[in-house]
C-alpha atoms as a PDB file:
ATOM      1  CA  UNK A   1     -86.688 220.706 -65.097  1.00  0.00           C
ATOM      2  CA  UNK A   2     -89.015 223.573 -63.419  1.00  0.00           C
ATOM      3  CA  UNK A   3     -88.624 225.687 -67.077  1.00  0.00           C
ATOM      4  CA  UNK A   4     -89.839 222.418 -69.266  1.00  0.00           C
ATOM      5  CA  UNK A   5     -92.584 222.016 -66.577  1.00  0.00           C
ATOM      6  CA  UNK A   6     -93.085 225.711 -66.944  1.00  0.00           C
ATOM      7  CA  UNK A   7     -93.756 225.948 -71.048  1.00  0.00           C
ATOM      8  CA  UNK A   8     -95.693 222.899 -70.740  1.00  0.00           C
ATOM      9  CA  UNK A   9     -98.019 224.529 -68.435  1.00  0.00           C
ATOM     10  CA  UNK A  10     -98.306 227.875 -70.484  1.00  0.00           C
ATOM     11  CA  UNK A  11     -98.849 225.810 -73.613  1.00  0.00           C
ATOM     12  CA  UNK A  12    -101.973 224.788 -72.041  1.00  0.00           C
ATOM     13  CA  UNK A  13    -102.856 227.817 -70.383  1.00  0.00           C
ATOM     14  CA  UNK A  14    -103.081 228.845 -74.031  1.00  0.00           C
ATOM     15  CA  UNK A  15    -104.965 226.149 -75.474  1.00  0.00           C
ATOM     16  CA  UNK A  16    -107.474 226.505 -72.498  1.00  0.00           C
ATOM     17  CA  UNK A  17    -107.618 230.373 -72.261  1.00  0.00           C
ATOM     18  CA  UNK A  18    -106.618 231.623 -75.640  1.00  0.00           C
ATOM     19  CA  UNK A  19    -108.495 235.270 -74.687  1.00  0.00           C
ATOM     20  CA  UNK A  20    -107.317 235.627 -71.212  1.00  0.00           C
ATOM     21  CA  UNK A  21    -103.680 233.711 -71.911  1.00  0.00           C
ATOM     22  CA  UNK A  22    -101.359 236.554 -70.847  1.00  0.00           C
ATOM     23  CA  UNK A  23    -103.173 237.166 -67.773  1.00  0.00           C
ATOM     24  CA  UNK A  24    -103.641 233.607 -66.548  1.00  0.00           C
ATOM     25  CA  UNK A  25    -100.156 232.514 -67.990  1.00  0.00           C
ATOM     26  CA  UNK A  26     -98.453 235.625 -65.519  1.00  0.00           C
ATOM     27  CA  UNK A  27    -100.575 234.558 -62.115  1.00  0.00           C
ATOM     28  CA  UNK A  28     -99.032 231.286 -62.729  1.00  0.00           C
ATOM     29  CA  UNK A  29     -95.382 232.372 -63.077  1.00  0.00           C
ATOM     30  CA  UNK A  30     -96.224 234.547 -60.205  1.00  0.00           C
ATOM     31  CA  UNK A  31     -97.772 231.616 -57.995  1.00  0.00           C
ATOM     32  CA  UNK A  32     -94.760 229.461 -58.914  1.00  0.00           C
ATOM     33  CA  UNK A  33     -92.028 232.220 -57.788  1.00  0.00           C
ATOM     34  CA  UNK A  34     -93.844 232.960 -54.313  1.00  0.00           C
ATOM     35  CA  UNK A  35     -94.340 229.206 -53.799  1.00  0.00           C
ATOM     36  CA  UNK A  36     -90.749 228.521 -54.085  1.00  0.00           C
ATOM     37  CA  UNK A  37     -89.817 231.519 -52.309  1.00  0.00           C
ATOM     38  CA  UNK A  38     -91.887 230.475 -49.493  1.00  0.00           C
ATOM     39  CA  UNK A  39     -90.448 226.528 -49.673  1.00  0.00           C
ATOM     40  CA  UNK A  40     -86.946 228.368 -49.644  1.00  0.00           C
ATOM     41  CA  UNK A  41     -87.515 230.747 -47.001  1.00  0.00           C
ATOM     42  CA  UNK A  42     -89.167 227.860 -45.052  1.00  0.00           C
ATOM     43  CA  UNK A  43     -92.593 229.631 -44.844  1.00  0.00           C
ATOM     44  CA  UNK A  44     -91.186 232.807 -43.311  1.00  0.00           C
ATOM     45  CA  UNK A  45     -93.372 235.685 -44.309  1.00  0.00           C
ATOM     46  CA  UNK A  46     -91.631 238.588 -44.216  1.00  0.00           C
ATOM     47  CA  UNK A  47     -88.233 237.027 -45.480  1.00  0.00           C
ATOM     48  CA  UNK A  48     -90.533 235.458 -48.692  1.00  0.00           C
ATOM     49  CA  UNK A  49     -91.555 239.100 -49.155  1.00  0.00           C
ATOM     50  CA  UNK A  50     -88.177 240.350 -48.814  1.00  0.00           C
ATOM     51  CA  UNK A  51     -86.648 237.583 -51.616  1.00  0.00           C
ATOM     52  CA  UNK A  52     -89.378 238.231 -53.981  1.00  0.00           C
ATOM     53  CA  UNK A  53     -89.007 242.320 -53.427  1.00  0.00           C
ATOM     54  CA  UNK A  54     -92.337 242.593 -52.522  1.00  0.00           C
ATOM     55  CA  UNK A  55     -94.082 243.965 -49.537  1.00  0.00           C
ATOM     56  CA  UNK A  56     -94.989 242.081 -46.958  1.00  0.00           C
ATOM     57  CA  UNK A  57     -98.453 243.313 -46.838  1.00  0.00           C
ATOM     58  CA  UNK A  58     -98.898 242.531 -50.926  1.00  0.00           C
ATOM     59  CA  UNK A  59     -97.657 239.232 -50.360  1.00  0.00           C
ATOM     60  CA  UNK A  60    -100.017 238.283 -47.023  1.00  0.00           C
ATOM     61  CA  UNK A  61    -102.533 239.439 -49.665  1.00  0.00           C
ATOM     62  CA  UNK A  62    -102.028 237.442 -52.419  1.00  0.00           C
ATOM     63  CA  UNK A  63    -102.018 234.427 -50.248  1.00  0.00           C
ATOM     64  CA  UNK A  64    -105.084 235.287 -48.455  1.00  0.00           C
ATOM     65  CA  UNK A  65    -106.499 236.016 -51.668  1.00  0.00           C
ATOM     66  CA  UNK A  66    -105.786 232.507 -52.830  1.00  0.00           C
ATOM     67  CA  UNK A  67    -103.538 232.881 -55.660  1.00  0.00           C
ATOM     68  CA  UNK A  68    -100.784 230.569 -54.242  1.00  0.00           C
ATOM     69  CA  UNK A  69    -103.552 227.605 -53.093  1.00  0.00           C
ATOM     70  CA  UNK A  70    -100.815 224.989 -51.764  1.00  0.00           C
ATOM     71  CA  UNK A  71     -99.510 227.722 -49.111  1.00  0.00           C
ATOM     72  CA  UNK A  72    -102.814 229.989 -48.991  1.00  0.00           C
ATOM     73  CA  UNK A  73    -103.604 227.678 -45.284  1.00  0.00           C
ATOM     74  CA  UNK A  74     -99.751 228.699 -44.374  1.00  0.00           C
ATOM     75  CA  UNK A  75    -100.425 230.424 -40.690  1.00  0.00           C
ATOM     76  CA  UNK A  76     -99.474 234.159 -41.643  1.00  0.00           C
ATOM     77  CA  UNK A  77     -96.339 235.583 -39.353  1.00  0.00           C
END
């Protein structure tokens, strides 16, 4: 279960990170979302974007950026 996996994985975040918690705790959530939009949307940039209700652009960033590191090497449509 993706949710169990999930709270496991903020529990930690918090044990690790107790000052900067909230922040690291939402790039994960966020990571996880756009790297199962992408898996969904079979690596199709714009249509990832357009799931996830974000701009292309912001999403392009965020993967160059390196905040998704499985798919930041994804070729960029």
């Amino acid at each position: 279960n993706s949710l169990s996996f999930l709270k496991n994985e903020l529990i930690q975040t918090i044990e690790q990170h107790p000052k900067n918690a909230m922040k690291i705790a939402i790039q994960q959530v966020e990571n996880a979302l756009i790297e199962e939009a992408l898996i969904i949307c079979r690596g199709n940039i714009t249509r990832t974007a357009k799931t996830l209700g974000i701009n292309r652009a912001t999403l392009q960033r965020r993967l160059k950026k390196g905040s998704c590191n499985e798919h930041s090497n994804r070729k960029i449509e």
